[in-house]
Protein backbone atom coordinates (compact mmCIF):
# COMPACT_ATOMS: atom_id res chain seq x y z
CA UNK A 1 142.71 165.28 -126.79
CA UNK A 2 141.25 166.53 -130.22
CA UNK A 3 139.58 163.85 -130.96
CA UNK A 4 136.67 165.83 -132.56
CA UNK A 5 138.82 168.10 -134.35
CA UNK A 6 141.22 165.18 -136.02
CA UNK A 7 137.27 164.30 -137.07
CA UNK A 8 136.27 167.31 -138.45
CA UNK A 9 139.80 168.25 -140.55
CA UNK A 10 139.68 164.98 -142.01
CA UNK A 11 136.30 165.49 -143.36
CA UNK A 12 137.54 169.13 -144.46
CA UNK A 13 135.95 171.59 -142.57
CA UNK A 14 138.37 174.29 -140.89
CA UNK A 15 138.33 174.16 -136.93
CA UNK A 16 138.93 176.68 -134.57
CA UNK A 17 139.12 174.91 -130.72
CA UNK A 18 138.72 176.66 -127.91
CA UNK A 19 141.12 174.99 -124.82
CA UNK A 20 140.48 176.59 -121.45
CA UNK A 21 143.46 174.30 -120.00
CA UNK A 22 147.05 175.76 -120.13
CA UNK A 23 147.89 172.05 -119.49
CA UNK A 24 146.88 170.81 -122.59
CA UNK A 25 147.17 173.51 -124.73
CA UNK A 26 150.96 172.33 -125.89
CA UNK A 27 149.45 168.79 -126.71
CA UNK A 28 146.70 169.95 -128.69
CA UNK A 29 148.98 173.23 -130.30
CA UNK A 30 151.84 170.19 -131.00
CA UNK A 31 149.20 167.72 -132.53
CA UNK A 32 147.29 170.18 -134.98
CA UNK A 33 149.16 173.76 -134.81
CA UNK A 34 150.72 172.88 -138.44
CA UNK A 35 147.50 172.57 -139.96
CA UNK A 36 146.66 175.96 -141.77
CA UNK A 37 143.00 174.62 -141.48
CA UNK A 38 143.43 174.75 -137.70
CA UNK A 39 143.16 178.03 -135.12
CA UNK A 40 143.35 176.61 -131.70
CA UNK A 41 142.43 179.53 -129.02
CA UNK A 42 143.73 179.75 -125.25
CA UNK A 43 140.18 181.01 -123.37
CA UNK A 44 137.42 179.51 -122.11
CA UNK A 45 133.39 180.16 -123.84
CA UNK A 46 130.48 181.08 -121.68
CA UNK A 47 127.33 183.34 -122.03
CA UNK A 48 128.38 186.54 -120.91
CA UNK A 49 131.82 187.93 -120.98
CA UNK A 50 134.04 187.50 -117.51
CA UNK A 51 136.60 185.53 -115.96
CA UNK A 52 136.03 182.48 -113.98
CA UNK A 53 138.55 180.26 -112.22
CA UNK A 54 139.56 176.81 -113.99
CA UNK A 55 139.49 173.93 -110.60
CA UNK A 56 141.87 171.25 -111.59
CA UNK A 57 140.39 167.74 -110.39
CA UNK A 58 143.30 164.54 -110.03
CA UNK A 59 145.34 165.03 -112.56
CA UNK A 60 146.18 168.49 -115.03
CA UNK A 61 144.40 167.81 -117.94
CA UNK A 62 140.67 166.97 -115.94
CA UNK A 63 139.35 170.31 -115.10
CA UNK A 64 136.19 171.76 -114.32
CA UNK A 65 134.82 175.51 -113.63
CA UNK A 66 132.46 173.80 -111.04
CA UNK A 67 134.22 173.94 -107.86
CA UNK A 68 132.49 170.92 -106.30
């Protein structure tokens, strides 16, 4: 998890993630959240404003907002 942001702080751009998952949120908050060029945000992103429900697939941190 945070493999693209790790990238983009190390080449010094500031990074603000969006994590849908309340699952990995912790790990991602835990690996970065010290970083004052970091801003990690608990939502998801789509084209229009709404809610949506997150489907968890086998495991909690593969999840989709495709229900199939």
């Amino acid at each position: 998890m945070g493999q693209k942001s790790q990238v983009f702080l190390a080449a010094g751009f500031r990074v603000i993630a969006v994590e849908p998952n309340p699952n990995c949120f912790p790990a991602i908050n835990y690996k970065f959240g010290r970083n004052s060029d970091f801003t990690l945000v608990s939502s998801a992103l789509g084209a229009a404003p709404g809610r949506t429900t997150l489907n968890f697939v086998d495991d909690d941190s593969t999840a989709s907002l495709r229900a199939d």
